[in-house]
Protein backbone atom coordinates (compact mmCIF):
# COMPACT_ATOMS: atom_id res chain seq x y z
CA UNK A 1 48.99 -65.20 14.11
CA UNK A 2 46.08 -67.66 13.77
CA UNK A 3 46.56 -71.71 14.32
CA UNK A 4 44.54 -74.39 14.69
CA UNK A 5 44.76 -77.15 16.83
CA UNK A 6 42.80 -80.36 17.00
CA UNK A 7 41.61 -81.81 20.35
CA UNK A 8 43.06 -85.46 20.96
CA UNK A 9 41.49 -86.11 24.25
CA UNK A 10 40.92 -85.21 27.78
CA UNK A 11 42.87 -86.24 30.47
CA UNK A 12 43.56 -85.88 34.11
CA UNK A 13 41.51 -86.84 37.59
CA UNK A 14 38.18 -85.26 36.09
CA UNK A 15 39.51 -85.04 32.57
CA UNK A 16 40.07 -81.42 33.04
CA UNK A 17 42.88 -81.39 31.32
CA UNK A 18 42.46 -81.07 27.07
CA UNK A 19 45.43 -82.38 24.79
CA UNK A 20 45.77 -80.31 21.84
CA UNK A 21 47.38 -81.87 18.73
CA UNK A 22 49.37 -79.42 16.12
CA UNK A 23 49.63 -80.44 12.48
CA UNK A 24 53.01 -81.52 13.76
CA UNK A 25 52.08 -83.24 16.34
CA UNK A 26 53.13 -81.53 19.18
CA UNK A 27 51.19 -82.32 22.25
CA UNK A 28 49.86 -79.05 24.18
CA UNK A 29 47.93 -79.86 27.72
CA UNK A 30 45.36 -76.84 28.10
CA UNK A 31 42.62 -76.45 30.72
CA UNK A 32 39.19 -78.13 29.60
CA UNK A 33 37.25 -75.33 31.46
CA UNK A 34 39.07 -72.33 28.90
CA UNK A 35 37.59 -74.46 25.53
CA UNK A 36 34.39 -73.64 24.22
CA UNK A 37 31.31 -75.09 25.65
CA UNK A 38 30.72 -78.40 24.43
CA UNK A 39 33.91 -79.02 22.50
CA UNK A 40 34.75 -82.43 21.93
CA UNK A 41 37.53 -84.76 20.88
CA UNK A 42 38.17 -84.89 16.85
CA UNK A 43 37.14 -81.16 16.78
CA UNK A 44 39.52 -78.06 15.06
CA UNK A 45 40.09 -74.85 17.20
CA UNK A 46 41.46 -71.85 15.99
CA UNK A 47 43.40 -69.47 18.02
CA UNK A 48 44.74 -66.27 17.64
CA UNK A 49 47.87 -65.06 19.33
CA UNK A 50 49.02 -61.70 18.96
CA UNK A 51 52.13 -59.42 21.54
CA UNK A 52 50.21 -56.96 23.27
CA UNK A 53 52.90 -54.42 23.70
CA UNK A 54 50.62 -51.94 25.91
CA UNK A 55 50.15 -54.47 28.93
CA UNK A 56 53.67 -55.46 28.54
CA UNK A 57 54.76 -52.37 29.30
CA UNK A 58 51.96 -51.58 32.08
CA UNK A 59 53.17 -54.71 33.75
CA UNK A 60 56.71 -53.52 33.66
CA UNK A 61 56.09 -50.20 35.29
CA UNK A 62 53.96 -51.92 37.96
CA UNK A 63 57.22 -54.44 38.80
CA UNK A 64 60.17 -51.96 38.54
CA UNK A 65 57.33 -49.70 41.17
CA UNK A 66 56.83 -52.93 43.38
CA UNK A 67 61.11 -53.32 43.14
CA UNK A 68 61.86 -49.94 43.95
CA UNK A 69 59.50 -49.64 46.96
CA UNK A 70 61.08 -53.41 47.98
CA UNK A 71 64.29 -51.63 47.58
CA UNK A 72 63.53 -48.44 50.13
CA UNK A 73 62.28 -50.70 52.69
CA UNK A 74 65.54 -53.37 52.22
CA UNK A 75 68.55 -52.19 54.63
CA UNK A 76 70.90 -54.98 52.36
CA UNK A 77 73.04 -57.17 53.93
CA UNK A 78 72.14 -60.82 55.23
CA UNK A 79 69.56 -61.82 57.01
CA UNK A 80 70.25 -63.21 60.36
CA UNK A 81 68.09 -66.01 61.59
């Protein structure tokens, strides 16, 4: 999926902080340091979003390993402080 978004302004202590306008007009806030080099206010990006299944499902494997191992080491009950 490919949308474009224009960039209103910068905001934020050091104006790291970009707001991107939709056609809408809904108001994204999206780090200033992930934009092109020398983007500016006024100017159209275009971004491309797209599922990627594959490290979906890596991650998954990696928590349900990381929960089972929690779960082996876990005796249950409460804990007593």
């Amino acid at each position: 999926m490919m949308i474009r978004l224009s960039i209103d302004r910068f905001e934020g202590e050091q104006n790291n902080i970009a707001v991107l306008l939709s056609d809408a007009g809904q108001q994204i806030e999206f780090p200033r340091d992930l934009l092109p080099a020398g983007a500016q206010p006024g100017e159209i990006l275009a971004f491309s979003i797209d599922r990627d299944l594959a490290a979906t499902e890596e991650l998954r494997a990696e928590t349900k390993k990381l929960q089972d191992d929690l779960s082996q080491r876990d005796p249950g009950g409460d804990l007593e402080l």
